[in-house]
N, C-alpha and C. Protein backbone atom coordinates (compact mmCIF):
# COMPACT_ATOMS: atom_id res chain seq x y z
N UNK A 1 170.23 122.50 194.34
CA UNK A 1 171.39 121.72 194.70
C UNK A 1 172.63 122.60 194.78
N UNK A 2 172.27 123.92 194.22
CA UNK A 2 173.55 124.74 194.31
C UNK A 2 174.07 125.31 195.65
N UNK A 3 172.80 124.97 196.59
CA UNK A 3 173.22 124.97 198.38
C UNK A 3 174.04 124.19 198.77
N UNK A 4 173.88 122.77 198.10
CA UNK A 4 174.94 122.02 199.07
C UNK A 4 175.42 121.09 197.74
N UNK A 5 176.93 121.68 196.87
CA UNK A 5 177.14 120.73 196.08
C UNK A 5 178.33 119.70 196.60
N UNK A 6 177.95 119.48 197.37
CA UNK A 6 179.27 118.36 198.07
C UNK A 6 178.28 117.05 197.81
N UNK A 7 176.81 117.20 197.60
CA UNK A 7 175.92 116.51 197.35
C UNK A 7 176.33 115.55 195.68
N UNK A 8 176.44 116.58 194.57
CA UNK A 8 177.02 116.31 193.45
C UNK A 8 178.25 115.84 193.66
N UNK A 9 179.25 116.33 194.39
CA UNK A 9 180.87 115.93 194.71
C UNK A 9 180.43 114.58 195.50
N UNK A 10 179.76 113.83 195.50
CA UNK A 10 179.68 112.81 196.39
C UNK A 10 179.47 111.36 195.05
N UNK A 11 179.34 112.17 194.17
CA UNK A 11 178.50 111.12 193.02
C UNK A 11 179.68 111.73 191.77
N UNK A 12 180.54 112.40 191.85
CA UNK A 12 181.72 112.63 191.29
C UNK A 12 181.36 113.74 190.11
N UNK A 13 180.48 114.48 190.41
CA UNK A 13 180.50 116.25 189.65
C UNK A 13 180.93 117.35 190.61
N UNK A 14 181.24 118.27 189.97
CA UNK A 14 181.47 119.16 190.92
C UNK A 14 180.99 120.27 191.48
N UNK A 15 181.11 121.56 191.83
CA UNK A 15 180.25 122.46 192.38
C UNK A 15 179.46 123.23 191.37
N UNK A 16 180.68 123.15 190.01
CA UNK A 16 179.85 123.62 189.17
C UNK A 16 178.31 123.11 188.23
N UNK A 17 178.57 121.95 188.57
CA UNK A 17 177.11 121.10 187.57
C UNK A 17 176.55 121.56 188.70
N UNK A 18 176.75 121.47 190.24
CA UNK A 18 175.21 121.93 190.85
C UNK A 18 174.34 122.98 190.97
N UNK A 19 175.61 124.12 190.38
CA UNK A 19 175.18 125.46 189.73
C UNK A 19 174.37 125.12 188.74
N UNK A 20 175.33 124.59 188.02
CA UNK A 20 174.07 124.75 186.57
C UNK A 20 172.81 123.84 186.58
N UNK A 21 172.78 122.84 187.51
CA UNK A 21 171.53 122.25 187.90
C UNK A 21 170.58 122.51 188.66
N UNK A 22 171.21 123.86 189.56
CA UNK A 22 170.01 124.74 189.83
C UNK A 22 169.45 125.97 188.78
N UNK A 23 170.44 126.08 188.43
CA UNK A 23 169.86 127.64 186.90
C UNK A 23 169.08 126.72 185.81
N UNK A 24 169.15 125.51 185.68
CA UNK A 24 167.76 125.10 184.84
C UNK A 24 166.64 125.04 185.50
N UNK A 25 166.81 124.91 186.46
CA UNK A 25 165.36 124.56 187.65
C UNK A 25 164.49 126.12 187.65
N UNK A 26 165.18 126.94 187.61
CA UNK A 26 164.83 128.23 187.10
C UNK A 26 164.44 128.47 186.12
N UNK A 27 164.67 127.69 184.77
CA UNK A 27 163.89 127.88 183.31
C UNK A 27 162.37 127.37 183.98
N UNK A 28 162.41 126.44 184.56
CA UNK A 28 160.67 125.34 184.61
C UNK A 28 160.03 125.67 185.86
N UNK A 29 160.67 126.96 186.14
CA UNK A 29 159.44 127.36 187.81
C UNK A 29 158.72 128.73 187.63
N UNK A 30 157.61 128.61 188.37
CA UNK A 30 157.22 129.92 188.25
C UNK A 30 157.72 131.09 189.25
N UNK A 31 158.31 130.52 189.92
CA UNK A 31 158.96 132.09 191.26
C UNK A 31 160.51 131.37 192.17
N UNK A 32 160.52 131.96 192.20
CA UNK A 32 161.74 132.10 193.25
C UNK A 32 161.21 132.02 195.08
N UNK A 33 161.88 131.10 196.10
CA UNK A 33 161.33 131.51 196.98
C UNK A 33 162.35 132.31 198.25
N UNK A 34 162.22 133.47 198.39
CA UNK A 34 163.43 134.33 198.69
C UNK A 34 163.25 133.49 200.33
N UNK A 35 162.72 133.17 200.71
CA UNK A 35 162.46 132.58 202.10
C UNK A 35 164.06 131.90 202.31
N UNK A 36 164.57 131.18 201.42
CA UNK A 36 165.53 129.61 201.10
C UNK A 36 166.10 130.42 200.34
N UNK A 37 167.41 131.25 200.84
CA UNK A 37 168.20 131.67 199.29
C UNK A 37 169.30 130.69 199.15
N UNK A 38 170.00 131.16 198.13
CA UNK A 38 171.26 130.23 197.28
C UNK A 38 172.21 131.49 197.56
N UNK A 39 173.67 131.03 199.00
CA UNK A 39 174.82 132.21 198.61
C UNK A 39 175.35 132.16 197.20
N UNK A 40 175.93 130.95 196.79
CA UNK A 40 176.49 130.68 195.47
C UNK A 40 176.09 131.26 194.51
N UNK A 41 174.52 131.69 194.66
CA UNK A 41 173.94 132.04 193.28
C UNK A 41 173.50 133.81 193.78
N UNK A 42 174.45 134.56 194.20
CA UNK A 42 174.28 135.62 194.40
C UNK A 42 172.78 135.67 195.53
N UNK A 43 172.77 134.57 196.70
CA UNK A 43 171.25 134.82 197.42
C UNK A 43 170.01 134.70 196.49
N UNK A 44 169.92 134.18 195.34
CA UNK A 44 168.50 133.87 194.66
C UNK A 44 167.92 133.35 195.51
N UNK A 45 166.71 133.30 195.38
CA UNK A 45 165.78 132.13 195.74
C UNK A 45 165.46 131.02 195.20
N UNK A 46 165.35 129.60 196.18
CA UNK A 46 165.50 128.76 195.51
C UNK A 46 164.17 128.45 194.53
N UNK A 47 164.06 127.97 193.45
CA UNK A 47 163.29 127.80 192.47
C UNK A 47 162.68 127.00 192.91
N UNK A 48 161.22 127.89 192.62
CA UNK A 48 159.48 126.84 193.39
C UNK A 48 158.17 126.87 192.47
N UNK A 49 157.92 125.86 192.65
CA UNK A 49 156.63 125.76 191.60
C UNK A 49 156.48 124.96 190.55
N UNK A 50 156.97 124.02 190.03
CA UNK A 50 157.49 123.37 188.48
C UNK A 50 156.36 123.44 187.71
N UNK A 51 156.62 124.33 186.77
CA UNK A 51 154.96 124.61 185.69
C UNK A 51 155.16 123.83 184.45
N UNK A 52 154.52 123.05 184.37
CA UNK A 52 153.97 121.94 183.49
C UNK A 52 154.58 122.52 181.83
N UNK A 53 154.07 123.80 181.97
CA UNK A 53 153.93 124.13 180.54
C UNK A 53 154.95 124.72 180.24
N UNK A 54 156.43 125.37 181.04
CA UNK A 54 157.47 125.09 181.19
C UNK A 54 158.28 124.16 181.07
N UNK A 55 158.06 123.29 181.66
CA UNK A 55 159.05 121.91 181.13
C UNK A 55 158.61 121.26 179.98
N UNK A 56 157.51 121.31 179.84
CA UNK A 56 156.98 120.96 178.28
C UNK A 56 157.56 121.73 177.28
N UNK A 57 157.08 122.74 177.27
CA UNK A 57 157.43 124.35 176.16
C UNK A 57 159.36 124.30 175.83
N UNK A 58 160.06 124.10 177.52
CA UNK A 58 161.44 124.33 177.35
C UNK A 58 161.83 122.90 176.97
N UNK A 59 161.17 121.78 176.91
CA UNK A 59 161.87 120.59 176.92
C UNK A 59 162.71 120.56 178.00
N UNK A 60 162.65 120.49 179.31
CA UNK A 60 163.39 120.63 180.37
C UNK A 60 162.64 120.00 181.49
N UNK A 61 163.80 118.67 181.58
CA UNK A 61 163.07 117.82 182.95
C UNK A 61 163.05 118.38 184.23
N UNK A 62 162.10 118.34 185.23
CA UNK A 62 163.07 118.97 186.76
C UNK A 62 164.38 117.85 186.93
N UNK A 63 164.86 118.08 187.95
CA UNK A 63 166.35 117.35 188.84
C UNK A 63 166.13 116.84 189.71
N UNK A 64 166.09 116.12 190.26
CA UNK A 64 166.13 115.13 191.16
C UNK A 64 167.53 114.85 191.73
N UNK A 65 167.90 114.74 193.12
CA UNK A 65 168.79 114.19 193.58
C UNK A 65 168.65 113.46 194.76
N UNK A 66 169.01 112.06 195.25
CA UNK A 66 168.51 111.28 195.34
C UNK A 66 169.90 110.74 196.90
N UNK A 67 169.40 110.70 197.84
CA UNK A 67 170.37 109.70 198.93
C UNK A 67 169.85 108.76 200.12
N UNK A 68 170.47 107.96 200.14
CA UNK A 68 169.59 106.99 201.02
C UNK A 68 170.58 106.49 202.18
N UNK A 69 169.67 106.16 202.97
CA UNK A 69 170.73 106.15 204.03
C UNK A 69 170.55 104.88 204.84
N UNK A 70 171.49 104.26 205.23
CA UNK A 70 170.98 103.01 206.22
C UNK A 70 170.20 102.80 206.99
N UNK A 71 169.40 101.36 207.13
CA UNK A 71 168.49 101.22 208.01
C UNK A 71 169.07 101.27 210.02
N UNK A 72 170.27 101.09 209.92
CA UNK A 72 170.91 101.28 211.52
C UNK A 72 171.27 102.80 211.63
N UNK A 73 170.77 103.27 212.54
CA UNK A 73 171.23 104.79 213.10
C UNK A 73 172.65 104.42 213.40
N UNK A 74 173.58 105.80 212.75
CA UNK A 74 174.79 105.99 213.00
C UNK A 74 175.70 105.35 212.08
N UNK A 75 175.11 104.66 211.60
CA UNK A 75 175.89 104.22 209.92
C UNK A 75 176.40 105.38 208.46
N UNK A 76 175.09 106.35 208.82
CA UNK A 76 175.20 107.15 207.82
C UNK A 76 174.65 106.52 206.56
N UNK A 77 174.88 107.89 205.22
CA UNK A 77 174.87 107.76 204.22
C UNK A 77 175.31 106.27 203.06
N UNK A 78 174.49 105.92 202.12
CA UNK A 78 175.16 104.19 201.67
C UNK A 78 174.68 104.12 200.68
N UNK A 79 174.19 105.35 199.78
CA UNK A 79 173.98 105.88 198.69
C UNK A 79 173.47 107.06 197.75
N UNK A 80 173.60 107.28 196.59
CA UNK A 80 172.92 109.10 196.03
C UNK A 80 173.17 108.77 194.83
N UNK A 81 172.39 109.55 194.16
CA UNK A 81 172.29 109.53 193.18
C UNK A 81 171.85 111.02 192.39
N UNK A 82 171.91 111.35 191.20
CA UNK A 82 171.26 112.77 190.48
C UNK A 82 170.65 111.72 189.37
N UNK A 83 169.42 112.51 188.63
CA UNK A 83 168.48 112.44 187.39
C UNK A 83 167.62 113.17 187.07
N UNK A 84 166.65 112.56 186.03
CA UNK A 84 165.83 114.09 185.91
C UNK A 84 164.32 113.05 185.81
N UNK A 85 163.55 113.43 186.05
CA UNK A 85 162.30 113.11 186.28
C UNK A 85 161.90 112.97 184.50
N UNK A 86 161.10 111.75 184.40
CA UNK A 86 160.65 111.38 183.44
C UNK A 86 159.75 112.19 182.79
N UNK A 87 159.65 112.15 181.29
CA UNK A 87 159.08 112.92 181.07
C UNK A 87 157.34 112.83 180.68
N UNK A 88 157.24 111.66 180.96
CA UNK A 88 155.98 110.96 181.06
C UNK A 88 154.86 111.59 181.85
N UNK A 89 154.94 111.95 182.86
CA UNK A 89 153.64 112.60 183.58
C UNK A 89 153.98 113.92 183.33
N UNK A 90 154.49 114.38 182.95
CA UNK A 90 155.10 115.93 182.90
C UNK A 90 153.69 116.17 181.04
N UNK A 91 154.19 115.58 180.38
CA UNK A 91 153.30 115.15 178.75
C UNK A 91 152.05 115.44 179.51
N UNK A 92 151.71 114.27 180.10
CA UNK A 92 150.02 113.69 180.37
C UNK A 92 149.48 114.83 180.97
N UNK A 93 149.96 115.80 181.73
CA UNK A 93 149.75 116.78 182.73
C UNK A 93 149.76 117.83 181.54
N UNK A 94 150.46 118.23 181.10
CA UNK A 94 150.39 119.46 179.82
C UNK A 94 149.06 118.74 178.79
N UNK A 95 148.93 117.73 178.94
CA UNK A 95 147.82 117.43 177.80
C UNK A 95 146.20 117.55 178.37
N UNK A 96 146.69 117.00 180.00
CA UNK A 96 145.22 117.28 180.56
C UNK A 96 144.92 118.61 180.80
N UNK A 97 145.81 119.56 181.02
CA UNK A 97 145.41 120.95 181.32
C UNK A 97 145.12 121.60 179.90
N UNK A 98 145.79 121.36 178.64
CA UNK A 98 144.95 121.89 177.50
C UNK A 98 143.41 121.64 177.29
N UNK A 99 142.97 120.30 177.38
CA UNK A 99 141.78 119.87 177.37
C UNK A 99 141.02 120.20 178.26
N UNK A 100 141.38 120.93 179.47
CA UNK A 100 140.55 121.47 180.42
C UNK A 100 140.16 123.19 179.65
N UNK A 101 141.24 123.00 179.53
CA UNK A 101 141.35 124.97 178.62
C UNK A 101 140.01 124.67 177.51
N UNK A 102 140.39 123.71 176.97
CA UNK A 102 139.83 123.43 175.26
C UNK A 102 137.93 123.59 175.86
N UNK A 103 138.06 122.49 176.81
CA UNK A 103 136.40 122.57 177.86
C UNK A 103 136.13 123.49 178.52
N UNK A 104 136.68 124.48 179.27
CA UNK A 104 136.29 125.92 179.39
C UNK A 104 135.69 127.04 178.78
N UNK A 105 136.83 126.58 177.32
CA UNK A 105 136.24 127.89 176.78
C UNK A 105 134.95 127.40 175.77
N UNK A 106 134.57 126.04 175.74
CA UNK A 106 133.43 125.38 174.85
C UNK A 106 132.42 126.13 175.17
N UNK A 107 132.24 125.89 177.23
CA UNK A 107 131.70 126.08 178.30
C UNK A 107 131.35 127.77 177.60
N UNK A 108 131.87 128.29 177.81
CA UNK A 108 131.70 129.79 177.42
C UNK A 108 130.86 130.70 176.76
């Protein structure tokens, strides 16, 4: 979101939360994708991959930002929103991939 924070300025934060709402997205990914950089953020790449055991391990939801737009063309924009993704399947997903680990190495 640190590409376009007029996105956040639209929902009344400013350029800076969309900074810092992209540098957490960076704690819970596994790579950078230099393809999509960020000027703001010195050209990083934008953060790709969300690893389970990352947002689990850091306690760190991904971000979500959210806009919807009218059903008539040419109306534009008629709502947005920011949040963070529940942390509910993020759990169930870190719990099923241990138990796959736990059955692998039984397997062994």
């Amino acid at each position: 979101i640190a590409s376009a924070p007029a996105i956040v300025g639209f929902i009344g934060g400013s350029a800076k939360d969309a900074q810092n709402y992209t540098l957490e997205m960076y704690e819970i990914t596994a790579s950078e994708n230099k393809a999509y950089q960020i000027p703001y953020l010195d050209f990083r790449g934008v953060p790709t991959g969300i690893d389970i055991i990352k947002v689990v391990e850091n306690n760190i939801l991904p971000f979500i930002d959210t806009g919807v737009a009218h059903k008539e063309a040419g109306v534009g924009q008629i709502g947005a929103g920011v949040l963070n993704a529940p942390p509910e399947p993020f759990a169930r997903a870190y719990m099923g991939l241990a138990k796959s680990i736990d059955d692998t190495k039984e397997r062994l």
